[in-house]
C-alpha atoms as a PDB file:
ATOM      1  CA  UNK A   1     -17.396-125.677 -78.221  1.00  0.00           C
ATOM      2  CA  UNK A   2     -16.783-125.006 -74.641  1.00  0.00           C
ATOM      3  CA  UNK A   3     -16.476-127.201 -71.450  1.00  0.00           C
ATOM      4  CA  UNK A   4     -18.941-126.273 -68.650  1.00  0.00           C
ATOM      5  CA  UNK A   5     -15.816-124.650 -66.861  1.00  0.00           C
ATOM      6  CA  UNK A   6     -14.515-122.642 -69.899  1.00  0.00           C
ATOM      7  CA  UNK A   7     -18.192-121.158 -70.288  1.00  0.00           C
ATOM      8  CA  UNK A   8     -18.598-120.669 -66.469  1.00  0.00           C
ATOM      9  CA  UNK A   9     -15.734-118.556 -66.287  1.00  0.00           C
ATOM     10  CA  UNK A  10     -15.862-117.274 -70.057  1.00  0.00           C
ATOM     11  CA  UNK A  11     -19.683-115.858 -68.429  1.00  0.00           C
ATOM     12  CA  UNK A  12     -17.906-114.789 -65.237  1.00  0.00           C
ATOM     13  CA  UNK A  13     -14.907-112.860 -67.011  1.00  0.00           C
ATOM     14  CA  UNK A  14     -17.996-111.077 -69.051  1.00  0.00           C
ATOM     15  CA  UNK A  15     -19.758-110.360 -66.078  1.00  0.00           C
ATOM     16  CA  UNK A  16     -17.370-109.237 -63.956  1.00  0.00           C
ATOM     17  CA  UNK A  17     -16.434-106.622 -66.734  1.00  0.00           C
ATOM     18  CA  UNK A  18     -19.838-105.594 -67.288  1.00  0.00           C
ATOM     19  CA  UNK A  19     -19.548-104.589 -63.649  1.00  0.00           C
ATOM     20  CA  UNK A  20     -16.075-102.582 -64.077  1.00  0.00           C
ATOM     21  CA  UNK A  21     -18.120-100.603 -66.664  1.00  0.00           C
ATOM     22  CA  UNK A  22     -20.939 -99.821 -64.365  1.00  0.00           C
ATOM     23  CA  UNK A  23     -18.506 -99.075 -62.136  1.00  0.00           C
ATOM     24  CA  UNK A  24     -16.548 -96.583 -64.133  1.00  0.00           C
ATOM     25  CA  UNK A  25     -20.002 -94.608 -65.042  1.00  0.00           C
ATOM     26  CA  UNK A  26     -21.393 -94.575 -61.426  1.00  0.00           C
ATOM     27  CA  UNK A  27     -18.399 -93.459 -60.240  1.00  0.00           C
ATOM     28  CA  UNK A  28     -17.659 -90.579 -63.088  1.00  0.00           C
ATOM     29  CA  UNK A  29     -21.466 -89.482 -61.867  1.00  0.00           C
ATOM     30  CA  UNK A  30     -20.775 -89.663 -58.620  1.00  0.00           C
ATOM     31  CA  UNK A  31     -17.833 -87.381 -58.947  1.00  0.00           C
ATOM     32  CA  UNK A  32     -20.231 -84.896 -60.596  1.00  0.00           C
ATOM     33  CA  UNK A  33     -22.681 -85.383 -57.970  1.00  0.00           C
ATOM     34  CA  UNK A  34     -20.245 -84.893 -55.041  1.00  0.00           C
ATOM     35  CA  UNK A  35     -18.907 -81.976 -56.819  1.00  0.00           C
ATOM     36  CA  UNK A  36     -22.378 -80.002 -57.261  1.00  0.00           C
ATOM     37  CA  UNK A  37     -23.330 -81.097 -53.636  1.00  0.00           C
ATOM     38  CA  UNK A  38     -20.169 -80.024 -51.794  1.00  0.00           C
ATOM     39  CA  UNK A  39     -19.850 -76.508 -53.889  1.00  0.00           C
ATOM     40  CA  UNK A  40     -23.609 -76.223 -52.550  1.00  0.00           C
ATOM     41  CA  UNK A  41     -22.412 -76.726 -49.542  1.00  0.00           C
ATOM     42  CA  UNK A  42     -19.688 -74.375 -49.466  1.00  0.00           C
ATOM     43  CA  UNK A  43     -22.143 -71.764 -50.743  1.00  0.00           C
ATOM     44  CA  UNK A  44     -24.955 -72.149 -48.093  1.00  0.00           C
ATOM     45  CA  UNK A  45     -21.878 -71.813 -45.566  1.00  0.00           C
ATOM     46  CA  UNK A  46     -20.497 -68.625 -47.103  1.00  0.00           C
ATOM     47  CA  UNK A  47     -23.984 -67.331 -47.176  1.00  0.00           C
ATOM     48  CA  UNK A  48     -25.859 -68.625 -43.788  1.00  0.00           C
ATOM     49  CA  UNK A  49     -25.358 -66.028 -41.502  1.00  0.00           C
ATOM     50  CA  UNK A  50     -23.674 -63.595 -43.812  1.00  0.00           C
ATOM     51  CA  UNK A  51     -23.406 -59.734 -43.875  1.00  0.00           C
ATOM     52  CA  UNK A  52     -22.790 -60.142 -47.618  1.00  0.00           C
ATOM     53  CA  UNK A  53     -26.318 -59.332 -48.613  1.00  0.00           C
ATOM     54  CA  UNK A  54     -26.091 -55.729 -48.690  1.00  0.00           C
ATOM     55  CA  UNK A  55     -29.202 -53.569 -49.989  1.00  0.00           C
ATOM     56  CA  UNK A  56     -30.612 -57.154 -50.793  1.00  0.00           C
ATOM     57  CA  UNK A  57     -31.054 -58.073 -47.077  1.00  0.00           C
ATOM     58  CA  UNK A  58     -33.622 -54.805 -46.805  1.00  0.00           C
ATOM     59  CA  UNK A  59     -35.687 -57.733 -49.462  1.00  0.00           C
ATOM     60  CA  UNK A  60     -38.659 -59.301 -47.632  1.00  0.00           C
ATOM     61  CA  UNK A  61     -37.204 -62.725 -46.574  1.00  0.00           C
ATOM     62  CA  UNK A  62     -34.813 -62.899 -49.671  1.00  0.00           C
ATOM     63  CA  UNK A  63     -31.940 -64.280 -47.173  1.00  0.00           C
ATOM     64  CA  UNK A  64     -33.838 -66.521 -45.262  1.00  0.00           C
ATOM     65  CA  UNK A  65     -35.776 -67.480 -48.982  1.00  0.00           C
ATOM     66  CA  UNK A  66     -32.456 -68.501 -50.633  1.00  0.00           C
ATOM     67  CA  UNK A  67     -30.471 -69.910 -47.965  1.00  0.00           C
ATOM     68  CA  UNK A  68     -33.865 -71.886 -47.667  1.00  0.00           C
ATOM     69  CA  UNK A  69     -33.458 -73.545 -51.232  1.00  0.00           C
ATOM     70  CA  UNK A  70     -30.062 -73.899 -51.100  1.00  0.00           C
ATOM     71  CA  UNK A  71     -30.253 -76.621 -48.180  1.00  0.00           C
ATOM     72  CA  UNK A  72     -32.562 -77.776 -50.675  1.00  0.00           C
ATOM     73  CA  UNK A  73     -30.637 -78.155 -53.294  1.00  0.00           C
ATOM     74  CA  UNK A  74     -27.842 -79.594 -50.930  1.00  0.00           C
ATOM     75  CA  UNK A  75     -30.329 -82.180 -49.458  1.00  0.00           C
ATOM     76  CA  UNK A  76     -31.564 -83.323 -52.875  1.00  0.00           C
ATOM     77  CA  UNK A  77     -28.120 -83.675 -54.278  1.00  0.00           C
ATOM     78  CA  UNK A  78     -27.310 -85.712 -51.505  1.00  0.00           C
ATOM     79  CA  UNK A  79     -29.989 -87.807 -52.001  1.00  0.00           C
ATOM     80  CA  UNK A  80     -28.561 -88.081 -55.611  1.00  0.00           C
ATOM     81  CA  UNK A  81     -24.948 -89.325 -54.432  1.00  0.00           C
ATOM     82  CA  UNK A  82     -26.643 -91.922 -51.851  1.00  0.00           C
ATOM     83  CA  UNK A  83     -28.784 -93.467 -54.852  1.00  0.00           C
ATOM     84  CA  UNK A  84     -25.359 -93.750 -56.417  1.00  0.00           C
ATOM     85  CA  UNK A  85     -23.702 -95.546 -53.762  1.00  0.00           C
ATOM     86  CA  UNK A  86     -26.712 -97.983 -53.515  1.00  0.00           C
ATOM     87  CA  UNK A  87     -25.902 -98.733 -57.138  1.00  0.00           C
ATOM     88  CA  UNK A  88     -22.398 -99.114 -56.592  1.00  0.00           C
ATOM     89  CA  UNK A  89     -23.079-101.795 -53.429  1.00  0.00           C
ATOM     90  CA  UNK A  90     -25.391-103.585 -56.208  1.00  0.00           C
ATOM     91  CA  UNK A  91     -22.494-103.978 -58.580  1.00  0.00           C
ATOM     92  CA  UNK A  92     -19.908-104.659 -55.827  1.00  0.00           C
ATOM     93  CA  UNK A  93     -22.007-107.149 -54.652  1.00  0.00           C
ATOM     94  CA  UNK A  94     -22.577-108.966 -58.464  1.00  0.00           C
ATOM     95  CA  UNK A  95     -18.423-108.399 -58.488  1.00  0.00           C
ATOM     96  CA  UNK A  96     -18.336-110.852 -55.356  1.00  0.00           C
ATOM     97  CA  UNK A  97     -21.032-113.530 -56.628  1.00  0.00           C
ATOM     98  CA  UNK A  98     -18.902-113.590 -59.222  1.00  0.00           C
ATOM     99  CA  UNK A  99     -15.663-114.438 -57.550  1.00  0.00           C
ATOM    100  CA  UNK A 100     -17.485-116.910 -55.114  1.00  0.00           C
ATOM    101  CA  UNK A 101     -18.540-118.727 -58.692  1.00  0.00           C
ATOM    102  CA  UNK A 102     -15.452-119.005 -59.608  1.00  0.00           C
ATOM    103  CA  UNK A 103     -13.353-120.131 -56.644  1.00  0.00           C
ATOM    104  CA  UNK A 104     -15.997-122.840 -56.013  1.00  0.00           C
ATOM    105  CA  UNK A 105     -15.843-124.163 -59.786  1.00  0.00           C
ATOM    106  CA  UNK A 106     -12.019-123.967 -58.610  1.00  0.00           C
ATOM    107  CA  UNK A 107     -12.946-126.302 -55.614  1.00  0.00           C
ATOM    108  CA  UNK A 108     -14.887-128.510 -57.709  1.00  0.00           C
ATOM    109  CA  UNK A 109     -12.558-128.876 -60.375  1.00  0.00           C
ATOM    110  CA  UNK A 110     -10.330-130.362 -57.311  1.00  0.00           C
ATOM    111  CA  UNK A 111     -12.884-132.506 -56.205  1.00  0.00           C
ATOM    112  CA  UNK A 112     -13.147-134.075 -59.754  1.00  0.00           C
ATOM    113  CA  UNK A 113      -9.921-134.446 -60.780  1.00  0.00           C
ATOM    114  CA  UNK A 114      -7.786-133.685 -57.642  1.00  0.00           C
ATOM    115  CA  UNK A 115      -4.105-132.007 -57.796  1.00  0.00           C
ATOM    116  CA  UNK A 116      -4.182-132.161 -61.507  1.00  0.00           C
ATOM    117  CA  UNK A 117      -6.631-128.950 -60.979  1.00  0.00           C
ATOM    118  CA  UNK A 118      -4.161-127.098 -59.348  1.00  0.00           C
ATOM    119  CA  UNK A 119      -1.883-127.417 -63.074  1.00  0.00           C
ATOM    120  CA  UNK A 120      -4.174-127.913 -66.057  1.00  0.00           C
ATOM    121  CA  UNK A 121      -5.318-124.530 -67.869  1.00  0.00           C
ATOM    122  CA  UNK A 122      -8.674-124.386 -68.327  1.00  0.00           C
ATOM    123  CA  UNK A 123      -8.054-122.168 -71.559  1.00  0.00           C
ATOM    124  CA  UNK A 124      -4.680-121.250 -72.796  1.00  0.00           C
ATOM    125  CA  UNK A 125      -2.496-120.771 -69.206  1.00  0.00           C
ATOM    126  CA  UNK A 126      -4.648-120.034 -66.540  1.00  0.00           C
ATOM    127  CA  UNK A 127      -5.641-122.566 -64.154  1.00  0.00           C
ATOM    128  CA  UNK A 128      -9.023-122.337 -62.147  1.00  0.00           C
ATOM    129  CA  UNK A 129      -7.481-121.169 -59.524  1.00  0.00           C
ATOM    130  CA  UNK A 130      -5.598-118.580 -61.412  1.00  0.00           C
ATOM    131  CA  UNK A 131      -8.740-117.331 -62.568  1.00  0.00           C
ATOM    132  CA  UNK A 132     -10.139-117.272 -58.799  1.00  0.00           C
ATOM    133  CA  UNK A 133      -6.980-115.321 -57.558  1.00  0.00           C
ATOM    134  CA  UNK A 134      -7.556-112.345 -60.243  1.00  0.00           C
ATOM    135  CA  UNK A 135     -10.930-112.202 -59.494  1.00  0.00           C
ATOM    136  CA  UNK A 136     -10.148-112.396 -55.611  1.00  0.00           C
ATOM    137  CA  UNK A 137      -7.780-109.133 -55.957  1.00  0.00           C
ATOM    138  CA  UNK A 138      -9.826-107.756 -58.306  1.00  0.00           C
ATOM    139  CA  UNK A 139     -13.171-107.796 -55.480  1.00  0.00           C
ATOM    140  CA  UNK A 140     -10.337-106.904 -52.893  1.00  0.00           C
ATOM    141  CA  UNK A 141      -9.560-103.393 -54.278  1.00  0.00           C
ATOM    142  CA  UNK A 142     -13.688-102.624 -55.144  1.00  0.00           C
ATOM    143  CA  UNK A 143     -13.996-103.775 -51.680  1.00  0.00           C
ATOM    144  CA  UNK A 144     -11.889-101.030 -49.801  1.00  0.00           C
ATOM    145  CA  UNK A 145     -12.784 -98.335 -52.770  1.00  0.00           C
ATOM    146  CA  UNK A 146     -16.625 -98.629 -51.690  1.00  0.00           C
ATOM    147  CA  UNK A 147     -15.627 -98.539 -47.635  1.00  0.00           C
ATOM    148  CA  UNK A 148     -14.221 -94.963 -48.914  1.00  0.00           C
ATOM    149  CA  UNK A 149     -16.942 -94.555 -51.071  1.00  0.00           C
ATOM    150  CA  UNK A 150     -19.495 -95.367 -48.273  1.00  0.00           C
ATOM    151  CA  UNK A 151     -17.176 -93.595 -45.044  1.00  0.00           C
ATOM    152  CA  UNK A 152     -17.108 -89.859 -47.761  1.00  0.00           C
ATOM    153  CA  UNK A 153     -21.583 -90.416 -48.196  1.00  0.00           C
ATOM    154  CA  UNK A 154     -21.215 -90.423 -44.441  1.00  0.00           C
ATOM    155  CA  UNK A 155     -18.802 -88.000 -43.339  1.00  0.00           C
ATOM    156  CA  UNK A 156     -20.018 -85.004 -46.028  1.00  0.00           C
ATOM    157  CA  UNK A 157     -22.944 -83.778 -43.998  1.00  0.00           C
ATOM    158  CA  UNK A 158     -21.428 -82.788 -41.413  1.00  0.00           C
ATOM    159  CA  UNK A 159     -18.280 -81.635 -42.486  1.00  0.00           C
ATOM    160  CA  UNK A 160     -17.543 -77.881 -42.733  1.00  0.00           C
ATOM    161  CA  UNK A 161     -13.703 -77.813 -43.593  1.00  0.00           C
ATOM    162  CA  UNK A 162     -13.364 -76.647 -47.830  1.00  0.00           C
ATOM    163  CA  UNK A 163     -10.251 -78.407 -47.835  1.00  0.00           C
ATOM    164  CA  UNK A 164     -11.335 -81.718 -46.226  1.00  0.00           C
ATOM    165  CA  UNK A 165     -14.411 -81.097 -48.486  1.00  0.00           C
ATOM    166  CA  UNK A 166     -12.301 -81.476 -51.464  1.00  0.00           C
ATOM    167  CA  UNK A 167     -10.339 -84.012 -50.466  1.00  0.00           C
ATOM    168  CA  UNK A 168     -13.282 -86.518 -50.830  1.00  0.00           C
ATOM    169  CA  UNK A 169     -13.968 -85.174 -54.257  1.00  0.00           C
ATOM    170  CA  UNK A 170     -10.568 -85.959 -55.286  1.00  0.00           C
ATOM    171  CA  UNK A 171     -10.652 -89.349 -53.191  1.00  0.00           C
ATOM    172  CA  UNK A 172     -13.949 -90.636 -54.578  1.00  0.00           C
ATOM    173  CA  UNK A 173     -12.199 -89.174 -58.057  1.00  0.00           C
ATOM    174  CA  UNK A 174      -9.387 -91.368 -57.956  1.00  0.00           C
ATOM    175  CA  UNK A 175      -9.945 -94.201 -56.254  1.00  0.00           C
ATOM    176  CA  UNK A 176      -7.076 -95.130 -54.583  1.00  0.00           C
ATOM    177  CA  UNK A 177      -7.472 -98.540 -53.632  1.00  0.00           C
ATOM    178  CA  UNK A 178      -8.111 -99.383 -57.226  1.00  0.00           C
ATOM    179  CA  UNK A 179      -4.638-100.450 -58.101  1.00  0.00           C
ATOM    180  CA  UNK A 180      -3.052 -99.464 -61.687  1.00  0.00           C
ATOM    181  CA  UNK A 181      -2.474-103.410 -62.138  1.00  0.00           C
ATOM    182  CA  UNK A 182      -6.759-103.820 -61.992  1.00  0.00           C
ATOM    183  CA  UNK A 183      -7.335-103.103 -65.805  1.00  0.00           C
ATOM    184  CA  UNK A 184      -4.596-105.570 -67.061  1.00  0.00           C
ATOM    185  CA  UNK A 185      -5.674-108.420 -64.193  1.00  0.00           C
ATOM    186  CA  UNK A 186      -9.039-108.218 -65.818  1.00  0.00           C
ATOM    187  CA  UNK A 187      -7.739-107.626 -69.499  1.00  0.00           C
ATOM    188  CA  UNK A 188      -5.604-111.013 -68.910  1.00  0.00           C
ATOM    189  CA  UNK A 189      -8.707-112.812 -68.404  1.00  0.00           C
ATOM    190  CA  UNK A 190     -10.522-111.325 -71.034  1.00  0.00           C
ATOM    191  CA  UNK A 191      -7.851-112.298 -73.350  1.00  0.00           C
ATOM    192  CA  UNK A 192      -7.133-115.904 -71.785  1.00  0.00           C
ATOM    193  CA  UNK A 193     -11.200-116.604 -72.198  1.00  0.00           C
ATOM    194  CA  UNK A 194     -10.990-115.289 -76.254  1.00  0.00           C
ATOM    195  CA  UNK A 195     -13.406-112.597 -75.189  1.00  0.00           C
ATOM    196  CA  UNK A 196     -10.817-110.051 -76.292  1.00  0.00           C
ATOM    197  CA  UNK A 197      -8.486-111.110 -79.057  1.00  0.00           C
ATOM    198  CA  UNK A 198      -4.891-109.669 -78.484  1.00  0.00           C
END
């Protein structure tokens, strides 16, 4: 049977890995997304204004027809890739709740039984305050990846550059302010809460 605390942060480990997995898929769509809307992009830029069209251009209106739809399509998808960021602000913000839970059950665990808090694992090793630090870092790093996330939504309409184009696919790709130590900080929990057995 767990104490209130172990279940509080047993529930917060599981939620705040629930999240990661959200994250993970919204992201790996988002990638997609981004990639259909810049190539669009890149297309109605090669085409707009083009003398590529040939015999076609003697067409009633094809140019101005398909150029049409392709700002379309380019609109829509990024319609698309805002809905996904709006998702991944949802789950950010559930990935903070979750920390603020847990560094105030650290705080009250003080406030009950005073220094002993800052010492005495509330599982196997981890103190409350352990817990809170992970979970702090952890929030830190989904913090600056959505600023990129959010500053690429922004910047793509406007930007005409192929190369600076496909440097935010690979940026939003990657996520560099994800650090390689986030999967075993979270793993650590998992397996100090006996959510994941080693």
């Amino acid at each position: 049977m767990l104490s209130p605390e172990q279940q509080r942060i047993s529930d917060s480990c599981a939620s705040f890995h629930e999240c990661v997995q959200k994250w993970k898929k919204l992201n790996s769509n988002g990638v997609r997304v981004a990639n259909e809307l810049i190539n669009l992009k890149l297309r109605t830029d090669y085409v707009d204004g083009s003398e590529i069209w040939g015999s076609l251009s003697q067409m009633k209106d094809l140019p101005v027809r398909f150029i049409a739809k392709l700002h379309q399509e380019v609109e829509q998808k990024y319609v698309e890739l805002k809905a996904i960021l709006d998702s991944l602000r949802e789950v950010h913000q559930k990935m903070g709740t979750v920390s603020s839970n847990v560094r105030a059950l650290g705080h009250l665990m003080w406030v009950a039984i005073g220094e002993e808090a800052s010492s005495k694992a509330v599982f196997h090793t981890m103190t409350a305050f352990q817990f809170s630090s992970r979970f702090e870092q952890l929030y830190d790093m989904y913090t600056h990846e959505l600023a990129v996330k959010e500053t690429i939504v922004d910047s793509v309409p406007a930007e005409q550059d192929k190369d600076t184009l496909t440097l935010y696919i690979s940026a939003w790709l990657h996520e560099p302010y994800i650090e390689e130590s986030a999967p075993a900080l979270l793993e650590s929990m998992l397996l100090e809460t006996d959510l994941r057995k080693s």
